[in-house]
N, C-alpha and C. Protein backbone atom coordinates (compact mmCIF):
# COMPACT_ATOMS: atom_id res chain seq x y z
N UNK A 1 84.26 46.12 -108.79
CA UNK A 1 84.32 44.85 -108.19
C UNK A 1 83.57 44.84 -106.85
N UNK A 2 83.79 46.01 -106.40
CA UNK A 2 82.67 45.97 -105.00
C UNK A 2 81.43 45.78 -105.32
N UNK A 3 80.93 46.30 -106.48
CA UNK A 3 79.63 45.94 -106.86
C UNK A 3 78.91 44.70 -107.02
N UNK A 4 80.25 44.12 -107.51
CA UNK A 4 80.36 42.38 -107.58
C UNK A 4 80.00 41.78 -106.37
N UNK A 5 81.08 41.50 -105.88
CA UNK A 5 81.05 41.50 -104.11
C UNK A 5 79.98 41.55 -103.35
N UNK A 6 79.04 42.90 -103.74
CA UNK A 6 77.72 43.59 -102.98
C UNK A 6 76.89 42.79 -103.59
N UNK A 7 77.00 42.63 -104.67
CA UNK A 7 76.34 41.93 -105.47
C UNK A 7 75.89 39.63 -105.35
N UNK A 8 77.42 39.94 -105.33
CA UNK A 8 77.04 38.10 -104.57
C UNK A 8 76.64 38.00 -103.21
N UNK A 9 77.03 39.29 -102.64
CA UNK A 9 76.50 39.18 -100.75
C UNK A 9 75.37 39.15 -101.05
N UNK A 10 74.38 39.86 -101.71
CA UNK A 10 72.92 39.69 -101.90
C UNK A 10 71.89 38.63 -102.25
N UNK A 11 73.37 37.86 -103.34
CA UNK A 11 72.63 36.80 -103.53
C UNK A 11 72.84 35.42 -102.81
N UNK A 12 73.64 35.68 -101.80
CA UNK A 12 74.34 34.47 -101.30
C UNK A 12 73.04 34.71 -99.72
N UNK A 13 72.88 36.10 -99.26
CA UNK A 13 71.89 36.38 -98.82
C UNK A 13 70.40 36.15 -98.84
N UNK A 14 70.27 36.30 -100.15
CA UNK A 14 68.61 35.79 -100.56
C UNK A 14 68.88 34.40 -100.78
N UNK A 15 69.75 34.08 -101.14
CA UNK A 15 69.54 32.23 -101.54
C UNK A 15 70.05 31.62 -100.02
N UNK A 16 70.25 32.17 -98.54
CA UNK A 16 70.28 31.83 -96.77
C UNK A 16 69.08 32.20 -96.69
N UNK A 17 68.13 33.52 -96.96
CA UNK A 17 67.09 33.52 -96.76
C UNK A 17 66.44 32.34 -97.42
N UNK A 18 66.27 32.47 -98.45
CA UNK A 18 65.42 31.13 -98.99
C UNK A 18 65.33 30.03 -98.53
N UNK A 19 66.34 29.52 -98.27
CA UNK A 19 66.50 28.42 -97.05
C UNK A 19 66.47 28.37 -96.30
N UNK A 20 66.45 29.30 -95.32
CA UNK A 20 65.75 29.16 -94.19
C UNK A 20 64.33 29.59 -93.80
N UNK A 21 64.04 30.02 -95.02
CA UNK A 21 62.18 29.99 -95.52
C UNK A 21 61.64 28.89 -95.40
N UNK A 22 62.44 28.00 -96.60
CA UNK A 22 62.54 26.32 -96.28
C UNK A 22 62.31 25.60 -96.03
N UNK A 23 63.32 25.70 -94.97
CA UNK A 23 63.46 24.97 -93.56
C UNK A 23 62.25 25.48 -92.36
N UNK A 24 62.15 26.68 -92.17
CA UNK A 24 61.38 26.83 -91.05
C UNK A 24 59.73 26.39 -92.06
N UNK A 25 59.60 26.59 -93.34
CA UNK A 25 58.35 26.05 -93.60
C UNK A 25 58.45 23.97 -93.52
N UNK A 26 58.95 23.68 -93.46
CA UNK A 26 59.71 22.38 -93.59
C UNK A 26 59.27 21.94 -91.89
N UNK A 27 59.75 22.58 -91.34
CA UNK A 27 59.93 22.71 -89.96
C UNK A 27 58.11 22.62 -89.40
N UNK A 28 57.42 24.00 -89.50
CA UNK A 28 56.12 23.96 -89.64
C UNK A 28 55.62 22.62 -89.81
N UNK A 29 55.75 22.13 -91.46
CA UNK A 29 55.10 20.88 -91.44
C UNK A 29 55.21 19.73 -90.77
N UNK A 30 56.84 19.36 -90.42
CA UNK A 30 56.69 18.59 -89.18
C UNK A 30 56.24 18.68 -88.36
N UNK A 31 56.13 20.19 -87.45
CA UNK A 31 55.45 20.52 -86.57
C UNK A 31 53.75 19.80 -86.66
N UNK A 32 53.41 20.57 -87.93
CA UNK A 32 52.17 19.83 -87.92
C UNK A 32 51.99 18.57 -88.45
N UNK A 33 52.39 17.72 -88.84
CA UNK A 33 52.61 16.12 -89.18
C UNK A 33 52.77 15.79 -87.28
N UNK A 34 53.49 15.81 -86.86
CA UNK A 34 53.89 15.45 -85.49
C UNK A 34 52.75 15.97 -84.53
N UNK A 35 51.91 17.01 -84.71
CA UNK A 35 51.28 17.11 -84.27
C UNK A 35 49.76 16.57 -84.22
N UNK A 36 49.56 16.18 -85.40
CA UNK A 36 48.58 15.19 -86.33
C UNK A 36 48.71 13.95 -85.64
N UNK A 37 50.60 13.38 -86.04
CA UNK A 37 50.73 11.92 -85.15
C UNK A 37 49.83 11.70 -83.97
N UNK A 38 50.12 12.22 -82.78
CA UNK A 38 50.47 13.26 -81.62
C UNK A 38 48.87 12.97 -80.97
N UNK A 39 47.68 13.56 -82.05
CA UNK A 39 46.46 13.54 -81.29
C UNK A 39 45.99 12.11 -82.06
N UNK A 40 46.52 11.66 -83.09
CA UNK A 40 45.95 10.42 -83.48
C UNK A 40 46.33 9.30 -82.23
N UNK A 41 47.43 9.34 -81.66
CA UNK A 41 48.05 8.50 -80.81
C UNK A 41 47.29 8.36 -79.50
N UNK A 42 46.91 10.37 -78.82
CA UNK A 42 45.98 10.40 -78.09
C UNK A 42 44.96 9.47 -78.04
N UNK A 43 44.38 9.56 -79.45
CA UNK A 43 42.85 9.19 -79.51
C UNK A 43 42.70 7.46 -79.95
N UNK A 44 43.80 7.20 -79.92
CA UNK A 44 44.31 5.49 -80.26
C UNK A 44 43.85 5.08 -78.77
N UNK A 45 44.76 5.65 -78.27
CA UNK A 45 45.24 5.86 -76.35
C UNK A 45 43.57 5.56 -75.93
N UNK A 46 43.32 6.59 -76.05
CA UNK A 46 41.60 6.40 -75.44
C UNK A 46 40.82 5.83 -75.94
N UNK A 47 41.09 5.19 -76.80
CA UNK A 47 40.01 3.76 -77.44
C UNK A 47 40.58 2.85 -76.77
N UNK A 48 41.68 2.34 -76.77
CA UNK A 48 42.73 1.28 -75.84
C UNK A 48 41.91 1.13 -74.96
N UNK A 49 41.75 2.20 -73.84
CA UNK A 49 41.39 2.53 -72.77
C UNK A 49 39.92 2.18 -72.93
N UNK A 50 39.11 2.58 -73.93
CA UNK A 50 37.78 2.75 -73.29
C UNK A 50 37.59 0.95 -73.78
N UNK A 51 38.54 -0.32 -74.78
CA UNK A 51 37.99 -1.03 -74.55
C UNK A 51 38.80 -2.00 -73.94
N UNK A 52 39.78 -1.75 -72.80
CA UNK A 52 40.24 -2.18 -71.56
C UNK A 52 38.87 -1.72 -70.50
N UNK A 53 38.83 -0.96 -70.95
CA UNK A 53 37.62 -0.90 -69.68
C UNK A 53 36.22 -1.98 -69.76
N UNK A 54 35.62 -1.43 -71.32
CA UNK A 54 34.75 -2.50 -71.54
C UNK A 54 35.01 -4.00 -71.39
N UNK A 55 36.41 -4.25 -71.85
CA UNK A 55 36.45 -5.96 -71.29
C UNK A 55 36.33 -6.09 -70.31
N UNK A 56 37.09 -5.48 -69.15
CA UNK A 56 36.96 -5.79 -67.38
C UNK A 56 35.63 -5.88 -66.87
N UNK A 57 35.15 -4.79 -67.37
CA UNK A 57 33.43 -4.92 -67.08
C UNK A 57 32.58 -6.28 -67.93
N UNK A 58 32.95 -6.57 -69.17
CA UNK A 58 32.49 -7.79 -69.39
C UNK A 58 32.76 -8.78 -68.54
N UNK A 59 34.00 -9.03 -68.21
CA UNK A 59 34.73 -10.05 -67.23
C UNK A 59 33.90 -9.92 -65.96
N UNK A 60 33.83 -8.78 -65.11
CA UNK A 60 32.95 -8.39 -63.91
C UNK A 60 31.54 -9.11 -64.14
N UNK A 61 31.14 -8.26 -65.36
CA UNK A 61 29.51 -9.15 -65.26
C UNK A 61 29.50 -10.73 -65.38
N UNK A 62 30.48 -11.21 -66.40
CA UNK A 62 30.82 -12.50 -66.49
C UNK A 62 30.84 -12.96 -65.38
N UNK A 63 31.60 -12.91 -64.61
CA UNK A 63 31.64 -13.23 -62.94
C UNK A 63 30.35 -13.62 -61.90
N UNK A 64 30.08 -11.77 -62.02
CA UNK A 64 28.65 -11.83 -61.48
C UNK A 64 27.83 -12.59 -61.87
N UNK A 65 27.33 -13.15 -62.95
CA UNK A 65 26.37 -13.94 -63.39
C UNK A 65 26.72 -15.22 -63.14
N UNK A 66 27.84 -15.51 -63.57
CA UNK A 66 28.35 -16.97 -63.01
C UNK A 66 27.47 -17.27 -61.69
N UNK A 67 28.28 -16.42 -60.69
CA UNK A 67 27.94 -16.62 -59.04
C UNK A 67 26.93 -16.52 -58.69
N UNK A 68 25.74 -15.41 -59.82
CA UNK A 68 24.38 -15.67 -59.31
C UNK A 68 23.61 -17.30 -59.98
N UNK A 69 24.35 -17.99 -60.97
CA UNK A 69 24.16 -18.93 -61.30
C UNK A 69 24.28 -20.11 -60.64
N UNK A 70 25.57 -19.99 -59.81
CA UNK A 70 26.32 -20.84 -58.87
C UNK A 70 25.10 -20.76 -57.66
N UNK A 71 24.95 -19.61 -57.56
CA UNK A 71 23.74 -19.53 -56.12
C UNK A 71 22.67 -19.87 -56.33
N UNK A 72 22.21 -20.03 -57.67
CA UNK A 72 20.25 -20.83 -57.94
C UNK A 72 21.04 -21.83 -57.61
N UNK A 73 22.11 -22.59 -58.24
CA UNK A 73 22.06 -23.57 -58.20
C UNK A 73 22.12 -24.23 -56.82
N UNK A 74 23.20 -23.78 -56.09
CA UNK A 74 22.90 -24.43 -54.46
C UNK A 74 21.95 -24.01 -53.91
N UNK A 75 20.81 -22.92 -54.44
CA UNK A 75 19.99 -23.30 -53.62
C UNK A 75 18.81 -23.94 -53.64
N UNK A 76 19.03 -24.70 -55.10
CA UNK A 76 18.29 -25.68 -55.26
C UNK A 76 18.72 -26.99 -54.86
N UNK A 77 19.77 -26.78 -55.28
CA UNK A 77 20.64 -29.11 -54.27
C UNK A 77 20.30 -28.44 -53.01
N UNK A 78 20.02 -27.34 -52.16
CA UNK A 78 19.67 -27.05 -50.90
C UNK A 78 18.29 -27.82 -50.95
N UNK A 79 17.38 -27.10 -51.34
CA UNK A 79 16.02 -27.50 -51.70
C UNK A 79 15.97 -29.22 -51.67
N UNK A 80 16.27 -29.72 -52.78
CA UNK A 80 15.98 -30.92 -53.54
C UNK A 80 16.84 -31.92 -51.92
N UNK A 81 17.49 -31.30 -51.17
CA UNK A 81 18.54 -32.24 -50.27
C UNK A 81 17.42 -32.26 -48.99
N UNK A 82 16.77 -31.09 -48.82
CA UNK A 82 15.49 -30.87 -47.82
C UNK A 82 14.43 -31.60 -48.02
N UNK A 83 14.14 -31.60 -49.24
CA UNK A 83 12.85 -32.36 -49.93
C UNK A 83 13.29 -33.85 -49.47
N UNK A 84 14.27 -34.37 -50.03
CA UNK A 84 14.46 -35.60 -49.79
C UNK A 84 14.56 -36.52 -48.21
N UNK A 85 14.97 -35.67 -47.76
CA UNK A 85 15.16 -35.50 -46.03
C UNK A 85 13.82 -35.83 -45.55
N UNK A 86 12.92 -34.63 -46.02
CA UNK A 86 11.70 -34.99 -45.44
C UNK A 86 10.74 -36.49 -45.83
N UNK A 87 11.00 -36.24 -47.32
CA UNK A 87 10.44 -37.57 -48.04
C UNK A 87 10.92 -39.32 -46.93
N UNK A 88 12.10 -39.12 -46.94
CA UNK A 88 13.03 -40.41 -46.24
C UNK A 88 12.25 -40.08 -44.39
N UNK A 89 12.06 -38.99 -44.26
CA UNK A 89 11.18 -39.12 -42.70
C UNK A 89 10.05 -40.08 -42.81
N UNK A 90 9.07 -38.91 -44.43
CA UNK A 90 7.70 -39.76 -44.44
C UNK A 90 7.66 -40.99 -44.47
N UNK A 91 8.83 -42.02 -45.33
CA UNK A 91 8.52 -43.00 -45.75
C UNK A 91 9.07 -43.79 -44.60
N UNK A 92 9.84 -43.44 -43.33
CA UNK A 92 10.10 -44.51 -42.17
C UNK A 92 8.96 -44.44 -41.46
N UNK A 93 8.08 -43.11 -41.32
CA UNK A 93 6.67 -42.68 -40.52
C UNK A 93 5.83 -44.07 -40.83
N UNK A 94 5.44 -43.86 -42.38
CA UNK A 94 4.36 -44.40 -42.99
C UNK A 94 5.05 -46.04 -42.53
N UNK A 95 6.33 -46.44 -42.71
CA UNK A 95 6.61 -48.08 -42.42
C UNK A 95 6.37 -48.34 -41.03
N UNK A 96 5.97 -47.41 -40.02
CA UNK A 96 5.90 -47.56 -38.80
C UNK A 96 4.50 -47.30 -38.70
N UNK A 97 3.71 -46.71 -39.08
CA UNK A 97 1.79 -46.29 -38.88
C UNK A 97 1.04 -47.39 -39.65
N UNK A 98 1.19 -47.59 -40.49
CA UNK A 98 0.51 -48.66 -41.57
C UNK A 98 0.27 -49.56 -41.52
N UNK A 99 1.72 -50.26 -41.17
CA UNK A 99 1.04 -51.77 -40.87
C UNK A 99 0.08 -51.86 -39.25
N UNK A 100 0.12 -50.63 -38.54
CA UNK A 100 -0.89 -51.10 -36.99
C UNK A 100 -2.30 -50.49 -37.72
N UNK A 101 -2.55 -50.08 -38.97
CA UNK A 101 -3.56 -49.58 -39.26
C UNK A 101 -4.46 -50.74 -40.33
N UNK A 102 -3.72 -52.13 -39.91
CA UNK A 102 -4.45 -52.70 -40.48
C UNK A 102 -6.32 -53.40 -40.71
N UNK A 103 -6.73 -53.44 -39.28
CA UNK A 103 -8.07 -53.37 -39.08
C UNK A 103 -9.19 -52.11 -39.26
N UNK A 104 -7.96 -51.08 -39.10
CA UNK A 104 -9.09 -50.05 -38.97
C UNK A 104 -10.09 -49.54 -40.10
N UNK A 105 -11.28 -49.44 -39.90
CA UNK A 105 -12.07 -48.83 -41.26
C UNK A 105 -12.69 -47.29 -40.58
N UNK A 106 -12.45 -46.17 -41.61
CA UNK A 106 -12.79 -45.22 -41.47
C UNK A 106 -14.19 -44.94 -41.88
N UNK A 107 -15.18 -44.49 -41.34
CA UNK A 107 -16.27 -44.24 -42.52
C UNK A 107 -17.16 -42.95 -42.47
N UNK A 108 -17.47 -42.43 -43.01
CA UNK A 108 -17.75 -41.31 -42.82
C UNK A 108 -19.68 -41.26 -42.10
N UNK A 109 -19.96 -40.17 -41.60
CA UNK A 109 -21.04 -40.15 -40.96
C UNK A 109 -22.18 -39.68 -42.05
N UNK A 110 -23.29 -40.79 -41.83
CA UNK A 110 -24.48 -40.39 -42.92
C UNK A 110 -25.28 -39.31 -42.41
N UNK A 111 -25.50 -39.03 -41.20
CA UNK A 111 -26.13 -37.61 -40.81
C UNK A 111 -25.18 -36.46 -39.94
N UNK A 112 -26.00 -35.81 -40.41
CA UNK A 112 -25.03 -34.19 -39.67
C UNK A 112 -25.64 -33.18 -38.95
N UNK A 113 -25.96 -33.02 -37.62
CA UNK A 113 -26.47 -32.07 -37.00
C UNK A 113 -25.73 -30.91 -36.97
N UNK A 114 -25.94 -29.92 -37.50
CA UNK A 114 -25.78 -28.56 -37.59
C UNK A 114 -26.94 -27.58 -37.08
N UNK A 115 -26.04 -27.71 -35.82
CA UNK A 115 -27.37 -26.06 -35.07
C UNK A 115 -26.68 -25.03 -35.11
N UNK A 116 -25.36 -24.49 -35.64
CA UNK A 116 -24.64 -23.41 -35.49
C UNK A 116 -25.60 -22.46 -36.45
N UNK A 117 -26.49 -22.22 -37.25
CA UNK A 117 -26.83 -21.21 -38.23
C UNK A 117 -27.94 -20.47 -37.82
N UNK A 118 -28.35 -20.35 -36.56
CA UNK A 118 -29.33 -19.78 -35.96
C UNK A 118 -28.56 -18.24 -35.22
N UNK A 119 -27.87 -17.88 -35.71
CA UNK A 119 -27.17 -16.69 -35.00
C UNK A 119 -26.70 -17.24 -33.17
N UNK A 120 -25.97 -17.97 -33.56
CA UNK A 120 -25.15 -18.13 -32.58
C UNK A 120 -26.63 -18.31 -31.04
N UNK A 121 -27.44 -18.35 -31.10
CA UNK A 121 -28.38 -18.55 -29.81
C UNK A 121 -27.88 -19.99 -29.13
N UNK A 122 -28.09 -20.00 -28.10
CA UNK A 122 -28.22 -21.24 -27.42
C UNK A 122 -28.86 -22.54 -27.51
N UNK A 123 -28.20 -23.67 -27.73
CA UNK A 123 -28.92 -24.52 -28.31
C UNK A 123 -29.80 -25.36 -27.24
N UNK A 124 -31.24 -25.65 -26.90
CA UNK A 124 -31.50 -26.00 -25.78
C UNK A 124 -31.67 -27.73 -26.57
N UNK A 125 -31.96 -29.01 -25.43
CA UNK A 125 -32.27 -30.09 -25.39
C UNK A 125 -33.04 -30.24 -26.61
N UNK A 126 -34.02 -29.46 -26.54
CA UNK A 126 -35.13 -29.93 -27.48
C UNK A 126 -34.69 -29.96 -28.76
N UNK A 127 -33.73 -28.75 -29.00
CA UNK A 127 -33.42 -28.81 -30.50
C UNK A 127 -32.81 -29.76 -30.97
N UNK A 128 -31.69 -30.21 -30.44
CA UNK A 128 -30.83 -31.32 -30.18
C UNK A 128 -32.05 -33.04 -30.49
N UNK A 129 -32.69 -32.94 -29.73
CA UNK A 129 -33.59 -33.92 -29.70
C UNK A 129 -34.62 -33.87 -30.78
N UNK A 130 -35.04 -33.02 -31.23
CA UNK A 130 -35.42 -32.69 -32.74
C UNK A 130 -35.07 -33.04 -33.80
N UNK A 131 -33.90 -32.67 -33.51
CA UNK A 131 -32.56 -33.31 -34.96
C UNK A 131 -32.79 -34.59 -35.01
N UNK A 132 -32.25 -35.15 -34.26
CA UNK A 132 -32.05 -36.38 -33.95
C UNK A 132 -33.65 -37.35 -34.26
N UNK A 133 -34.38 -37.01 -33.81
CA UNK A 133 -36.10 -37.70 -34.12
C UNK A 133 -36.10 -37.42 -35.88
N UNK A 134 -35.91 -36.38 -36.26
CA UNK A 134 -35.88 -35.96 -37.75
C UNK A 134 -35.04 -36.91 -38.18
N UNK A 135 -33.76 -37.07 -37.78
CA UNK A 135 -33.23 -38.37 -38.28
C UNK A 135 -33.73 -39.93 -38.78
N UNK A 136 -34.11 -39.87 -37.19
CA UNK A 136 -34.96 -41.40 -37.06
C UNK A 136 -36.16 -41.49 -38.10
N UNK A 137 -36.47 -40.11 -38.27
CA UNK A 137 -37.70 -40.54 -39.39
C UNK A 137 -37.59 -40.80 -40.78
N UNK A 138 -36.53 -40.02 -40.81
CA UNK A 138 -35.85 -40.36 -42.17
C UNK A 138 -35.51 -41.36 -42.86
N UNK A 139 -34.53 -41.87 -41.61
CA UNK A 139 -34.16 -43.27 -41.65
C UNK A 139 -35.22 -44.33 -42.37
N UNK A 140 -36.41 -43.92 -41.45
CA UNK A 140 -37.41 -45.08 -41.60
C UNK A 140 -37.75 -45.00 -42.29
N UNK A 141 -38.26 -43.81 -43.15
CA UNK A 141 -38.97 -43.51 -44.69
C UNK A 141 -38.18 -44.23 -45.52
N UNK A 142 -36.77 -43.88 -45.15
CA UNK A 142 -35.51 -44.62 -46.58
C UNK A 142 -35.95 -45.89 -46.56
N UNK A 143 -36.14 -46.87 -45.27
CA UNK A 143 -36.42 -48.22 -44.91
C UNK A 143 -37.58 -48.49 -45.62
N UNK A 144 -38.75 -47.61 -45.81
CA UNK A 144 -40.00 -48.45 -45.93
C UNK A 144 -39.71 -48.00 -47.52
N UNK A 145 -39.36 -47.38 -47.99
CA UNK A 145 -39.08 -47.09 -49.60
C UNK A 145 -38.64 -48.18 -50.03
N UNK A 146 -37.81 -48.35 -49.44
CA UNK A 146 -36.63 -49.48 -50.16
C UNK A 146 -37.52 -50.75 -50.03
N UNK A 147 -37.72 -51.14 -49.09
CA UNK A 147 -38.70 -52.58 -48.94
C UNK A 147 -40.00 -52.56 -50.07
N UNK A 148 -40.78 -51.72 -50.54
CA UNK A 148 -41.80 -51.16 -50.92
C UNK A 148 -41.86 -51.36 -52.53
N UNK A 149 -40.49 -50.74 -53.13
CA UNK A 149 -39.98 -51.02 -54.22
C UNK A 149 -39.32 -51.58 -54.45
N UNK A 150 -39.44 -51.99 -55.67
CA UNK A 150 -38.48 -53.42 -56.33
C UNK A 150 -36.92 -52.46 -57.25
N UNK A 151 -36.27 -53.57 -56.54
CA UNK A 151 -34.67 -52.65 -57.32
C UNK A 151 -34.49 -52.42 -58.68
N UNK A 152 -34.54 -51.46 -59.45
CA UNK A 152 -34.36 -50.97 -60.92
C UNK A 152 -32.48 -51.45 -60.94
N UNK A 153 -32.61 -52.10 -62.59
CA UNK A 153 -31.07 -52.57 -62.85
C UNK A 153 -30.70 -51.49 -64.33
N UNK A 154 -29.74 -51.53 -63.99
CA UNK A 154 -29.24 -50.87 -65.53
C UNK A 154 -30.21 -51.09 -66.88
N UNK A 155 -30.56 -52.53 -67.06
CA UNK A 155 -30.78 -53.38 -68.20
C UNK A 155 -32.07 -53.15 -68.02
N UNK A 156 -32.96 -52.65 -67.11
CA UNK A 156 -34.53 -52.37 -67.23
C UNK A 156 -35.01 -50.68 -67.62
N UNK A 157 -33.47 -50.56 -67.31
CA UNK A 157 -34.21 -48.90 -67.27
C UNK A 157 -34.14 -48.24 -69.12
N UNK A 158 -35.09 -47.54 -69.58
CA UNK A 158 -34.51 -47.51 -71.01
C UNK A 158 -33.59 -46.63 -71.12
């Protein structure tokens, strides 16, 4: 009967071992299931994160662009408020110059003495008086032309 006895201790033994083979392999796999969870959660975690970050920074640039938008824009009603300012000067100027400018005729000059192209030398009387005679002759040639010949019209010329 001790043999018996020795006999179920062995097996009551191997069948505690076995189970706690089991269990600690049982155990293991939670270990590694939980540990699996564990870095998936990590790496959830840091996507969260990396697109909390990316929105704020969208939001930031969002911002920024706004305000650089906001700033063309005033500084164009700046502009367009200057422009107008000046415009409303010109147009009280011009209601005040215009009407005293009613007689006046501007006209431009038919001859032009230019002695500056001689390298800057000194211009004496004579040259001056030169010009001026060269003028007068001119004049008169234009005069005796014109008297001399008869006026060509559109309708004669072919």
């Amino acid at each position: 009967m001790l043999a018996l006895v020795q006999e179920e201790q062995k097996i009551q033994l191997a069948q505690k071992a076995k189970d706690l083979a089991i269990v600690e392999a049982e155990t293991k796999v939670q270990l590694a299931q939980k540990s699996e969870e564990l870095a998936l959660a990590q790496e959830d975690h840091k996507i969260q994160q990396a697109k909390f970050e990316s929105a704020q920074f969208e939001a930031k640039i969002f911002r920024e662009k706004g305000l650089a938008e906001a700033d063309v824009l005033k500084a164009k009603y700046a502009a367009r408020i200057s422009e107008m300012y000046i415009a409303e000067i010109q147009k009280e100027i011009a209601a005040i110059i215009y009407p005293n400018l009613k007689g006046v005729n501007v006209t431009m000059p038919r001859n032009i003495v230019n002695l500056g192209g001689q390298d800057n030398k000194l211009q004496t009387n004579l040259d001056v008086l030169s010009s001026f005679a060269t003028i007068g002759v001119m004049e008169g040639l234009e005069k005796k032309a014109l008297d001399q010949s008869p006026l060509i019209t559109q309708s004669d010329s072919p």
